[in-house]
Protein backbone atom coordinates (compact mmCIF):
# COMPACT_ATOMS: atom_id res chain seq x y z
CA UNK A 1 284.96 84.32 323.53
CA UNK A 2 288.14 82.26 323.90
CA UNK A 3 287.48 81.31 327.64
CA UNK A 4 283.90 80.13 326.72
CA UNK A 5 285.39 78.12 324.18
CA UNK A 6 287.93 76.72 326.51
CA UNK A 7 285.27 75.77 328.92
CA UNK A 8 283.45 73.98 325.75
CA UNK A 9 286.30 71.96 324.67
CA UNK A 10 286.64 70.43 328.25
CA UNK A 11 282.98 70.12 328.94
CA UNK A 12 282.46 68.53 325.62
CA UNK A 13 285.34 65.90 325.74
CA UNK A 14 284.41 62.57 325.86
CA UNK A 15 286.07 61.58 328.85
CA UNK A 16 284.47 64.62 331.19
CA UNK A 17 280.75 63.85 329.61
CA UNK A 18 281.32 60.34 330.73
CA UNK A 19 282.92 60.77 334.26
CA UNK A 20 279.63 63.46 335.17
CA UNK A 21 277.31 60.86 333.29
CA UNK A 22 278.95 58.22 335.85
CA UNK A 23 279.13 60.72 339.03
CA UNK A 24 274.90 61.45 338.71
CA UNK A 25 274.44 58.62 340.70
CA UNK A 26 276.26 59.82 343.53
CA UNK A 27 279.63 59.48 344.89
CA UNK A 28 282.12 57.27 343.77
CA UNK A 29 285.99 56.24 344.78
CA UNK A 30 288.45 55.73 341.68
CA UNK A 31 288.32 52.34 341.42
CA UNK A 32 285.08 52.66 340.78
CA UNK A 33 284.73 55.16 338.21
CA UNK A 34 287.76 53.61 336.38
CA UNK A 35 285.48 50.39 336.15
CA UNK A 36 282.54 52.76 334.91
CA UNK A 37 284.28 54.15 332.16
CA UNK A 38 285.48 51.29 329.87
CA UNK A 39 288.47 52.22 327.98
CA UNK A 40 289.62 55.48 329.90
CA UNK A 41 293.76 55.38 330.89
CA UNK A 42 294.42 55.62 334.75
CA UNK A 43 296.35 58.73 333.52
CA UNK A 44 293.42 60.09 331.26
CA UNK A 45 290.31 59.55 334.32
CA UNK A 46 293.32 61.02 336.63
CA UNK A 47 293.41 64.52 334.23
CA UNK A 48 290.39 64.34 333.50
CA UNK A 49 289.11 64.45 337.38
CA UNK A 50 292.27 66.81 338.17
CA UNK A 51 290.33 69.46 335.51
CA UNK A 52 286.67 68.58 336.46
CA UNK A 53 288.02 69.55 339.79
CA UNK A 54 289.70 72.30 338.77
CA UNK A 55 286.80 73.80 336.77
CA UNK A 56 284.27 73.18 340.16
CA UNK A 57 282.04 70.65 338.62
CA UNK A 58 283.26 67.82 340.79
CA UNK A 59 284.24 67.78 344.64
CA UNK A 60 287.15 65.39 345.84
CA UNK A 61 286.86 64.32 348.84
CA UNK A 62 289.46 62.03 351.27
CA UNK A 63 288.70 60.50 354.17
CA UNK A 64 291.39 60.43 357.35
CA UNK A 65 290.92 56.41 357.17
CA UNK A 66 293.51 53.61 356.58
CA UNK A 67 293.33 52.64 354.19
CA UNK A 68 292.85 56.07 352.77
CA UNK A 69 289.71 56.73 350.38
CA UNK A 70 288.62 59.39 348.37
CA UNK A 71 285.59 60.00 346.88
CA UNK A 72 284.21 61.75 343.75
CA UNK A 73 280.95 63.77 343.68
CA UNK A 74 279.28 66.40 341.17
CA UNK A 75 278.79 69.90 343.00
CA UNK A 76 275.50 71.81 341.74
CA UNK A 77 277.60 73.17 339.18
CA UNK A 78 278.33 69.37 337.51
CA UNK A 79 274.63 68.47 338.89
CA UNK A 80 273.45 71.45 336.04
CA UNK A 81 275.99 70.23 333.62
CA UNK A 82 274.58 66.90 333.78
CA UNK A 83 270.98 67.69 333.09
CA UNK A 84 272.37 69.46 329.80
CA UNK A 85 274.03 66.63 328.82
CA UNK A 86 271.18 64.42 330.07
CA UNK A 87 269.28 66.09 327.42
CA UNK A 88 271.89 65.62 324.44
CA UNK A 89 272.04 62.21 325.40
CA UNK A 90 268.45 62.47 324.87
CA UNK A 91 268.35 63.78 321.88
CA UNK A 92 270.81 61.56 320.14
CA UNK A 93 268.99 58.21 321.32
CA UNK A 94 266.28 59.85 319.70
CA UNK A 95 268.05 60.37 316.52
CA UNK A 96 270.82 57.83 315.95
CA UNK A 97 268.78 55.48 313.02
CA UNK A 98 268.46 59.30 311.34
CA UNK A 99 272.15 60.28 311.55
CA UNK A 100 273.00 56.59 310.67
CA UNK A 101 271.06 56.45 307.75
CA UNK A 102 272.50 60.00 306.83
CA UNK A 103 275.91 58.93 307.05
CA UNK A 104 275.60 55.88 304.77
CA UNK A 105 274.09 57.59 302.09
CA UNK A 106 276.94 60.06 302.23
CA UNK A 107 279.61 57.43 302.13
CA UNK A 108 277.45 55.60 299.06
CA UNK A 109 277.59 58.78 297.32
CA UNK A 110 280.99 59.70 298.01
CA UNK A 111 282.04 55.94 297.02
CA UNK A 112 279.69 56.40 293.87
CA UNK A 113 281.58 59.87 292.35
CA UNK A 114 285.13 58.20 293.31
């Protein structure tokens, strides 16, 4: 139980459901996911990759070139991933004005018994 929770926490980090989100398209060099993902740290997208990676959802690939280049690409593993996450994503557009309205009345009734 503590691995699968493991693999939730980094599969459910904001950062890794934005860099698969980002990779569905295809492959893409650094530069070009760091200009993807608005507000993600060289260091963060670099971890964050390093552990995608790591976990077999992305493939890094570098090219014998000068200058060099590497490139970034979801294995079938990612590719499944994504269409979960696809789905979520789903689900929430579907939902927002719901959990928005939900969360305002909370905070009115929470300011209203303070």
């Amino acid at each position: 139980m503590q691995f699968i929770r493991q693999v939730l926490d980094r599969v459910g980090d904001k950062w890794s459901l934005l860099v698969l989100a980002v990779l569905e398209s295809g492959p893409l060099r650094y530069t070009d996911l760091q200009r993807e993902i608005h507000g993600i740290s060289q260091r963060m997208l670099t971890l964050t990759l390093r552990q995608l990676q790591q976990d077999g959802l992305l493939t890094r690939t570098a090219y014998a070139e000068v200058p060099p280049r590497v490139e970034y690409s979801l294995t079938p593993l990612g590719r499944g991933l994504h269409e979960i996450v696809t789905s979520l994503i789903g689900w929430a557009a579907e939902h927002h004005n719901e959990i928005r309205e939900n969360r305002a009345r909370a905070t009115a009734a929470t300011t209203t018994n303070s």
